[in-house]
N, C-alpha and C. Protein backbone atom coordinates (compact mmCIF):
# COMPACT_ATOMS: atom_id res chain seq x y z
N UNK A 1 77.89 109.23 122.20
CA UNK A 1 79.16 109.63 121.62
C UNK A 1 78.89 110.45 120.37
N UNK A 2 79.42 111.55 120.61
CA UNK A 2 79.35 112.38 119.21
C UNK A 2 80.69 112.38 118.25
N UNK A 3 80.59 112.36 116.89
CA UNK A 3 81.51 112.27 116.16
C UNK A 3 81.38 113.55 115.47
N UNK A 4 82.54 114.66 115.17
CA UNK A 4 82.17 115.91 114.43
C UNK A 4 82.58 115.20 112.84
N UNK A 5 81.95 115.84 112.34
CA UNK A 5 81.08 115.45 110.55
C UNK A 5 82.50 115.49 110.03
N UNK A 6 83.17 114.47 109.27
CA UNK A 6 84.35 114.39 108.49
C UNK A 6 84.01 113.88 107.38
N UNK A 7 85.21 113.70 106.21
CA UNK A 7 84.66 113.49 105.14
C UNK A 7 85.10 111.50 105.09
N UNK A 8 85.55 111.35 106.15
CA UNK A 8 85.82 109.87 106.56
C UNK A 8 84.83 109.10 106.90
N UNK A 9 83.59 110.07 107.92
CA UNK A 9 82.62 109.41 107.88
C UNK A 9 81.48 109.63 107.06
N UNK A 10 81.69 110.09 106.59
CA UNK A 10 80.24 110.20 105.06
C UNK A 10 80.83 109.20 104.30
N UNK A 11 81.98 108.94 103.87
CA UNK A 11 82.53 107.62 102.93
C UNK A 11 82.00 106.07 103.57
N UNK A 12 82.30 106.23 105.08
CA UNK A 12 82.27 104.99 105.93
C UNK A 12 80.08 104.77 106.01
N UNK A 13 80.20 106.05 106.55
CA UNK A 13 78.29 106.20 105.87
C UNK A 13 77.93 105.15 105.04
N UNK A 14 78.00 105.81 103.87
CA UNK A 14 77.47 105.42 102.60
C UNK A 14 78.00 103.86 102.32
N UNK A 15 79.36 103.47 102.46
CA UNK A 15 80.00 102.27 102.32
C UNK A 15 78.87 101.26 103.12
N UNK A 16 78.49 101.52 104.74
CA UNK A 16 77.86 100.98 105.64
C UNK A 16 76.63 100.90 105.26
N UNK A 17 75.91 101.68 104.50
CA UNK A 17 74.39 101.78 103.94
C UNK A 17 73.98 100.64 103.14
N UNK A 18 75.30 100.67 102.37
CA UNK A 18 75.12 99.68 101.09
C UNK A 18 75.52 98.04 101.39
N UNK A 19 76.64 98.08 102.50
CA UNK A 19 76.62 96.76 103.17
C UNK A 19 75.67 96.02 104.07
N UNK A 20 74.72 96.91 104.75
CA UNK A 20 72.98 96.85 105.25
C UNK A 20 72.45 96.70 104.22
N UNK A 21 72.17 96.84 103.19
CA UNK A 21 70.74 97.03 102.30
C UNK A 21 70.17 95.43 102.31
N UNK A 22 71.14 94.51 102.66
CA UNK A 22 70.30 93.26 103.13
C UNK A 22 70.13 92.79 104.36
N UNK A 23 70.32 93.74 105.83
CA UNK A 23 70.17 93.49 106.88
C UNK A 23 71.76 92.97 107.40
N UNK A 24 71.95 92.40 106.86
CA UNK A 24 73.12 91.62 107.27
C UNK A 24 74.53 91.95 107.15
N UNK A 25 75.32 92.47 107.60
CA UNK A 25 76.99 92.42 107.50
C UNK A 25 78.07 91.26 107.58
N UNK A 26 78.18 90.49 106.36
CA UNK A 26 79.26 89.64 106.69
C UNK A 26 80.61 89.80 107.56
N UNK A 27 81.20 88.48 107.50
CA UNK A 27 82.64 88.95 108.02
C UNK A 27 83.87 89.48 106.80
N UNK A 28 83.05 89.21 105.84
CA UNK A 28 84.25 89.71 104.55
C UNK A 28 83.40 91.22 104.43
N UNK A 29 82.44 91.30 104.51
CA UNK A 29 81.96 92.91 104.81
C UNK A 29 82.85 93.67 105.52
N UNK A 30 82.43 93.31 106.63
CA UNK A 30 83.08 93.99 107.72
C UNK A 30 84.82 94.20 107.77
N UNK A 31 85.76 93.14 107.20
CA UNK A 31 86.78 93.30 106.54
C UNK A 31 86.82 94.71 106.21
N UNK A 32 86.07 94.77 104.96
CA UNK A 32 86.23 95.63 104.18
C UNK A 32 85.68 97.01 104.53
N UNK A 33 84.90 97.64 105.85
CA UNK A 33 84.24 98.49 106.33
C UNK A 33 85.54 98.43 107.78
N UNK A 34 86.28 97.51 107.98
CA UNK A 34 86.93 98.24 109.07
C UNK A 34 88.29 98.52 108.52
N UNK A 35 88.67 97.70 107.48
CA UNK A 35 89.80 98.68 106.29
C UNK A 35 89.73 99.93 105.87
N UNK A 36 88.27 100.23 105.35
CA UNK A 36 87.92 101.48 105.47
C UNK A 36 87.72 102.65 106.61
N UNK A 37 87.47 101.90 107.89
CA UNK A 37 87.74 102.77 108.71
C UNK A 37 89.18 103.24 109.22
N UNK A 38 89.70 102.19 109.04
CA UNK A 38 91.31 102.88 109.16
C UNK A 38 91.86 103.76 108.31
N UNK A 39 91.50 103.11 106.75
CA UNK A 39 91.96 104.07 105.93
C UNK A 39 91.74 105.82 105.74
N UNK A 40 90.50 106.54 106.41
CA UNK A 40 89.44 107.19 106.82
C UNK A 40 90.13 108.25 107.79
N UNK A 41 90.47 107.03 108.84
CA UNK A 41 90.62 107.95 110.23
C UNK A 41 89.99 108.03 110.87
N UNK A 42 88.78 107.07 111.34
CA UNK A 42 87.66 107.43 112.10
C UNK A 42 88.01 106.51 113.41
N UNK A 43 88.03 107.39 114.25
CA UNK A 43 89.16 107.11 115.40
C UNK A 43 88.20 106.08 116.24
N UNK A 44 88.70 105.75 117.66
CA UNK A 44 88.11 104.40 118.27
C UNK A 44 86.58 104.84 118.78
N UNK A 45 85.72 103.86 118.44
CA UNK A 45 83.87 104.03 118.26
C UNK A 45 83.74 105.39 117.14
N UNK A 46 84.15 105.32 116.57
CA UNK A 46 83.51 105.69 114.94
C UNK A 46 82.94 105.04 114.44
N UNK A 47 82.99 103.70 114.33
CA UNK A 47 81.90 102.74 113.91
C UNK A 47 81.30 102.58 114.87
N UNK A 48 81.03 102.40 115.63
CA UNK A 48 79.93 102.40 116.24
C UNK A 48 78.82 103.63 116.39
N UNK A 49 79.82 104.59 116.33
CA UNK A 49 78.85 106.34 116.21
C UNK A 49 78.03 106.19 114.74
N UNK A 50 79.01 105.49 113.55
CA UNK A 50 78.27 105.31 113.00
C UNK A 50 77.21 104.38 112.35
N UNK A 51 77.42 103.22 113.06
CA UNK A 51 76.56 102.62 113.05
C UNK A 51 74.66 103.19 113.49
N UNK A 52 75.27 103.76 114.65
CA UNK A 52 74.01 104.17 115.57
C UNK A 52 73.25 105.18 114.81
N UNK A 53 73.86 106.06 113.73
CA UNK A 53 73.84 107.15 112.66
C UNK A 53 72.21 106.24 111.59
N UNK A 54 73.28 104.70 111.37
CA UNK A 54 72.82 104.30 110.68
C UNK A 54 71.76 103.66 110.78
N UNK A 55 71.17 103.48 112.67
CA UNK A 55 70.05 102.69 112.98
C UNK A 55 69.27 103.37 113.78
N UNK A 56 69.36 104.96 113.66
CA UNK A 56 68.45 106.28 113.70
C UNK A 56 68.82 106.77 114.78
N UNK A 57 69.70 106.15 116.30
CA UNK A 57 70.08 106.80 117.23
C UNK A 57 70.13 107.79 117.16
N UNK A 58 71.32 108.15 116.63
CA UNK A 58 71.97 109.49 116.21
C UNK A 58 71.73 110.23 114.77
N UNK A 59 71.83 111.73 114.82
CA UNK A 59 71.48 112.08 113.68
C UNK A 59 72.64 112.72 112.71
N UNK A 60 72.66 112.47 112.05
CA UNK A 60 74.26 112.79 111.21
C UNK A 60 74.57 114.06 111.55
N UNK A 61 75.84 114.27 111.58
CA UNK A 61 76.65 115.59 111.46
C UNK A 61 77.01 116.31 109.90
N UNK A 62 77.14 115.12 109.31
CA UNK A 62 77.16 115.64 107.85
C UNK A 62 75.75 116.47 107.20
N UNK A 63 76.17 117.46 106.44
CA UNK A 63 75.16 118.39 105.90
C UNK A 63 75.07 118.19 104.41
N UNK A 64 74.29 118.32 103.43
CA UNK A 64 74.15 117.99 102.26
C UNK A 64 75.66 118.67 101.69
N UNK A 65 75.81 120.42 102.24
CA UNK A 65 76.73 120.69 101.52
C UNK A 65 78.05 119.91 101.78
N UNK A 66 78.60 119.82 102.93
CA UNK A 66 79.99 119.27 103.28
C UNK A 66 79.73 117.72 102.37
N UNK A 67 78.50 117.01 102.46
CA UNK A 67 78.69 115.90 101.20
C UNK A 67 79.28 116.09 99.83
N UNK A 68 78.14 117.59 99.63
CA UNK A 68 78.88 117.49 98.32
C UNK A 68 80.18 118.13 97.94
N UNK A 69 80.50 118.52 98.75
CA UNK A 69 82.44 119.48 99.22
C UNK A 69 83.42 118.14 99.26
N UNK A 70 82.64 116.84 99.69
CA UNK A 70 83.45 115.86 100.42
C UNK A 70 83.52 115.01 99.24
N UNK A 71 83.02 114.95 98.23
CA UNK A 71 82.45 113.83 97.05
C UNK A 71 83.63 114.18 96.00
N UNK A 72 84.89 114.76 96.47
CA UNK A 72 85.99 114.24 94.92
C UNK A 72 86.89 113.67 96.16
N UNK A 73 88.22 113.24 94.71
CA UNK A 73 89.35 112.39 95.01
C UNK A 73 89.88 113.34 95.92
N UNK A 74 90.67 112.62 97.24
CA UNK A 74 91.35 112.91 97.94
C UNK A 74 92.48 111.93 97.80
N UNK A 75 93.78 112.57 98.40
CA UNK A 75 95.60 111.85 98.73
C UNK A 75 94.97 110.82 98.98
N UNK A 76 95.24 109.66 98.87
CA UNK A 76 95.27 108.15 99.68
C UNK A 76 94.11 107.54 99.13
N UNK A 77 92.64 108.22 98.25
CA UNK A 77 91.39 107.60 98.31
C UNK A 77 92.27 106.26 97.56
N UNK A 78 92.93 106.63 96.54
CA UNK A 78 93.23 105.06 95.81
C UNK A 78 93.78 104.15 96.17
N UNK A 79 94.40 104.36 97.37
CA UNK A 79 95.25 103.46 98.23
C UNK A 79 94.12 102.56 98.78
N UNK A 80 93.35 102.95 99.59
CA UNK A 80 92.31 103.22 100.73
C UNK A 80 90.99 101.99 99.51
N UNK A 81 90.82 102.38 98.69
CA UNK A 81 90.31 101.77 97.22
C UNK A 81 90.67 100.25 97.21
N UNK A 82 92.19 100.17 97.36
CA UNK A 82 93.05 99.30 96.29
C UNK A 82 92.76 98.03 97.36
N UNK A 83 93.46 98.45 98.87
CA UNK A 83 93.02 98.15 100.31
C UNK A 83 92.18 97.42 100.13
N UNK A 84 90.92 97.25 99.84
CA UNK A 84 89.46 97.50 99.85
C UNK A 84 89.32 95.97 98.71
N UNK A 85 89.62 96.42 97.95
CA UNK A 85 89.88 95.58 96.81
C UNK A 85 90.29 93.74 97.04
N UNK A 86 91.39 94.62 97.75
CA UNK A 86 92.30 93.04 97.98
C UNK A 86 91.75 92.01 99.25
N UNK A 87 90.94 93.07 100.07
CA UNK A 87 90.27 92.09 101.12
C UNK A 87 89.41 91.81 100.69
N UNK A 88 88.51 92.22 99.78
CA UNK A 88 87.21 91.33 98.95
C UNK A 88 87.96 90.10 97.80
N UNK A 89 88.91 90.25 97.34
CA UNK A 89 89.83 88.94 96.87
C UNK A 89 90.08 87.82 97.33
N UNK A 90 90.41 88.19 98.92
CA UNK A 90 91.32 87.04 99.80
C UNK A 90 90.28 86.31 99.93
N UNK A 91 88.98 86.29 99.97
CA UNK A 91 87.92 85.09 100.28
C UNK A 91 87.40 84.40 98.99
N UNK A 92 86.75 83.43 99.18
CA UNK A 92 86.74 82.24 97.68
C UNK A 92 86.35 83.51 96.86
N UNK A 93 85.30 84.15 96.66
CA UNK A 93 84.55 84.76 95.95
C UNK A 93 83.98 86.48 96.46
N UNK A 94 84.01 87.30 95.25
CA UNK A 94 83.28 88.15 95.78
C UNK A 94 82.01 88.45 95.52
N UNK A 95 81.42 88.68 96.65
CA UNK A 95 79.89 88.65 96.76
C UNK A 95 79.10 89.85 95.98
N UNK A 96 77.99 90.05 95.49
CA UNK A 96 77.00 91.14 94.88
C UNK A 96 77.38 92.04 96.24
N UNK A 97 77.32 91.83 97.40
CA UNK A 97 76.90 93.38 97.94
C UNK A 97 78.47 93.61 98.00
N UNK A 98 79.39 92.62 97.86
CA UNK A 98 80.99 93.13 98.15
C UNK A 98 81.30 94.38 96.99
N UNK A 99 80.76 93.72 96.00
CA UNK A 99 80.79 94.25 94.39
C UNK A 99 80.34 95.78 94.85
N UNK A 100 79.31 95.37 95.32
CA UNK A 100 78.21 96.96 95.35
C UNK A 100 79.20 97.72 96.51
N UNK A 101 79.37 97.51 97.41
CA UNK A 101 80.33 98.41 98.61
C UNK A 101 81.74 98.94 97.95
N UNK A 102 82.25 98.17 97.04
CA UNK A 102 83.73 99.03 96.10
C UNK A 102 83.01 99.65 95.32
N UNK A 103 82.15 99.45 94.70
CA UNK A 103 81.85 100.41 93.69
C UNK A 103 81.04 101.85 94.32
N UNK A 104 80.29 101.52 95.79
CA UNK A 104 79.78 102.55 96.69
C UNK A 104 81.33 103.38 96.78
N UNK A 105 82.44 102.83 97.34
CA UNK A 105 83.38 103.37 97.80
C UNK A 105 84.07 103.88 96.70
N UNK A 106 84.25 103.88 95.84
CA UNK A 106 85.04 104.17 94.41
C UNK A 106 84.20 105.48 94.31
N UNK A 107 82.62 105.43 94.23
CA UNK A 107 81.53 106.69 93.58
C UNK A 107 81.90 107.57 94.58
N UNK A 108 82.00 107.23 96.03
CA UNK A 108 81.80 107.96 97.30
C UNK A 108 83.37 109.04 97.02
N UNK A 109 84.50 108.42 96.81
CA UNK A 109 85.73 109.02 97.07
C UNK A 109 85.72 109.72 95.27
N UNK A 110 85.37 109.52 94.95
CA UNK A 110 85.30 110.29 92.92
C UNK A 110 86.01 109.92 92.45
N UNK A 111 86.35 108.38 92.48
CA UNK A 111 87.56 107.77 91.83
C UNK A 111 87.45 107.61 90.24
N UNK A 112 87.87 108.12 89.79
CA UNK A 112 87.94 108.00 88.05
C UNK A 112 88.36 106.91 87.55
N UNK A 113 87.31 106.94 86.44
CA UNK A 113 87.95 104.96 85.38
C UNK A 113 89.31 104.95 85.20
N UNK A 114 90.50 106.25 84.84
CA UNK A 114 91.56 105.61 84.88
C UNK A 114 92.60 105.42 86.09
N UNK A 115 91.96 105.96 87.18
CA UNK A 115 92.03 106.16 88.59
C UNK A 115 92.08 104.36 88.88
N UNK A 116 90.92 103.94 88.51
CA UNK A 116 90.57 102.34 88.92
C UNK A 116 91.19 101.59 88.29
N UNK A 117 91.84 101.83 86.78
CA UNK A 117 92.74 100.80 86.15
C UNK A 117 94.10 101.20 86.56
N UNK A 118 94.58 102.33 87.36
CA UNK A 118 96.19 102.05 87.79
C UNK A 118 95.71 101.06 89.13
N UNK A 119 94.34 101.80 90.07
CA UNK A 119 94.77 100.18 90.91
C UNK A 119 94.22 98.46 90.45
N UNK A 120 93.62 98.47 89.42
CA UNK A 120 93.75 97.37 88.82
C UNK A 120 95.47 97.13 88.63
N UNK A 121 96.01 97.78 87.77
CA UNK A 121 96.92 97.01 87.29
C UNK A 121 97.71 97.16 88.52
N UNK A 122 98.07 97.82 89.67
CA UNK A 122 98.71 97.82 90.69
C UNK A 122 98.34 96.25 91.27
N UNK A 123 97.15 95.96 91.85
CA UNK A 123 96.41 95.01 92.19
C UNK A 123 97.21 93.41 90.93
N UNK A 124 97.13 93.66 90.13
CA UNK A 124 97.27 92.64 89.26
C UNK A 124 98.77 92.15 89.50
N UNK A 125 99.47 93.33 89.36
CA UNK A 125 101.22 93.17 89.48
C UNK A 125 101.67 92.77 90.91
N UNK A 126 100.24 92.65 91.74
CA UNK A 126 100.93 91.96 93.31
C UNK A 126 100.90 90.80 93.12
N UNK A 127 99.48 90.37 92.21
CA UNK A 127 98.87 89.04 92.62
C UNK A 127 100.15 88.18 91.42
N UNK A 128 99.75 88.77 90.31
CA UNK A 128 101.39 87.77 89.29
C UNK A 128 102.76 87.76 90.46
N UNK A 129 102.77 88.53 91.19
CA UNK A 129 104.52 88.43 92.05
C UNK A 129 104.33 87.33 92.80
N UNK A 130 103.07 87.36 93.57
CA UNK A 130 102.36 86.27 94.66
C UNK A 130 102.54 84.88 94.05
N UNK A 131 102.26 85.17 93.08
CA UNK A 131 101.68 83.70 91.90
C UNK A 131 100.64 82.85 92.51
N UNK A 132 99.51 83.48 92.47
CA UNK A 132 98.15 82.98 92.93
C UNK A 132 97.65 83.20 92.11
N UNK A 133 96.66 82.13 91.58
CA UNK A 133 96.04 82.18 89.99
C UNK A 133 94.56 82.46 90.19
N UNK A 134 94.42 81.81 92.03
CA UNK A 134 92.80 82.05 92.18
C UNK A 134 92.82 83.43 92.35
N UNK A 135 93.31 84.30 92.68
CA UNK A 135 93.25 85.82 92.73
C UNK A 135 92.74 86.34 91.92
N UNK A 136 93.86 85.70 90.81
CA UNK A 136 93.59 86.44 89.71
C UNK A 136 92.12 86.06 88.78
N UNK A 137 92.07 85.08 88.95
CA UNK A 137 90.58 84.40 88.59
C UNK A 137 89.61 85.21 89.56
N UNK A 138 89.94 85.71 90.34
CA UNK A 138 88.47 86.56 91.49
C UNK A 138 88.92 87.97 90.54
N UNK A 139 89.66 88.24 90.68
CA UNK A 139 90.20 89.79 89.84
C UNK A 139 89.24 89.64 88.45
N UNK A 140 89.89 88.72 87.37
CA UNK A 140 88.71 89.08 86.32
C UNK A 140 87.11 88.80 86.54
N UNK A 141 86.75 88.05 87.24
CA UNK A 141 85.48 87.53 87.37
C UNK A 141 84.95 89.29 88.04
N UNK A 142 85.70 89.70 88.73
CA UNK A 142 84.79 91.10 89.30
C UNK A 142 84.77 91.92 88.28
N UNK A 143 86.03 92.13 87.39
CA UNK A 143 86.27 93.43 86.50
C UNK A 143 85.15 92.64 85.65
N UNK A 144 84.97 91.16 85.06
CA UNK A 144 83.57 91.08 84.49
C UNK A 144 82.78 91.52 84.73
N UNK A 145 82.05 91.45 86.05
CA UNK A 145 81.03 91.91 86.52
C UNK A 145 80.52 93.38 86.48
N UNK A 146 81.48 94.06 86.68
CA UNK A 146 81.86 95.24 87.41
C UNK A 146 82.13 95.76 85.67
N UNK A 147 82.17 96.29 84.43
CA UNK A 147 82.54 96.47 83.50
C UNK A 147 82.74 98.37 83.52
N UNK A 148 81.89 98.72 84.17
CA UNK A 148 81.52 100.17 84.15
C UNK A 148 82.77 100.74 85.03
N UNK A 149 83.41 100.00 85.71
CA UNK A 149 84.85 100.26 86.50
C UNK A 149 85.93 100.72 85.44
């Protein structure tokens, strides 16, 4: 299956690289890599095209230049971001590589620091409506972590 080079899958790429770097894909990973594929557009076996991308089958369609053509903010990246966000929330804790895959996905789409504090505070003003306190306890514990956000 060939996929022609979009800027959906160089995001989903790189997102997928960094959720491998320990062999393993959780199920709160994968959450968050098939959120991203929707958000994207990478239509049915896109993940899998790119998976196979990612385990040498296939050889990318993307070219250094269209990466670097593809590497600012686009309509929706913050949506697509925020998305992203809230499914690494919904589980007890978020994990180092969860941490590392938003912040892959934030660098990947050129999301700017004040880009990341409207969906912080977007993010924040769901979870106070919700009135879930552990949320919000996963919310600061990441923006701890995460400070350079």
């Amino acid at each position: 299956m060939t996929e022609s080079p979009s800027r959906g899958l160089m995001i989903y790429l790189k997102t997928l690289s960094v959720a491998m770097e320990d062999g393993i894909v959780t199920d709160d990973e994968m959450s968050i890599l098939n959120i991203l594929a929707n958000c994207v557009g990478l239509r049915d076996g896109g993940q899998k095209y790119a998976n196979s991308i990612f385990d040498g089958a296939e050889i990318s369609p993307i070219t250094s230049a269209q990466e670097e053509e593809w590497s600012c903010r686009h309509i929706g990246d913050a949506t697509c971001y925020q998305s992203a966000l809230i499914a690494a929330l919904d589980d007890e804790v978020i994990t180092d590589d969860e941490m590392s895959m938003l912040d892959c996905l934030r660098r990947a789409m050129g999301l700017q620091p004040d880009e990341h504090a409207l969906v912080e505070e977007a993010v924040r003003a769901m979870i106070e409506n919700y009135g879930d306190e552990r949320l919000m306890v996963r919310l600061e514990s990441y923006l701890t972590a995460n400070p350079s956000t």
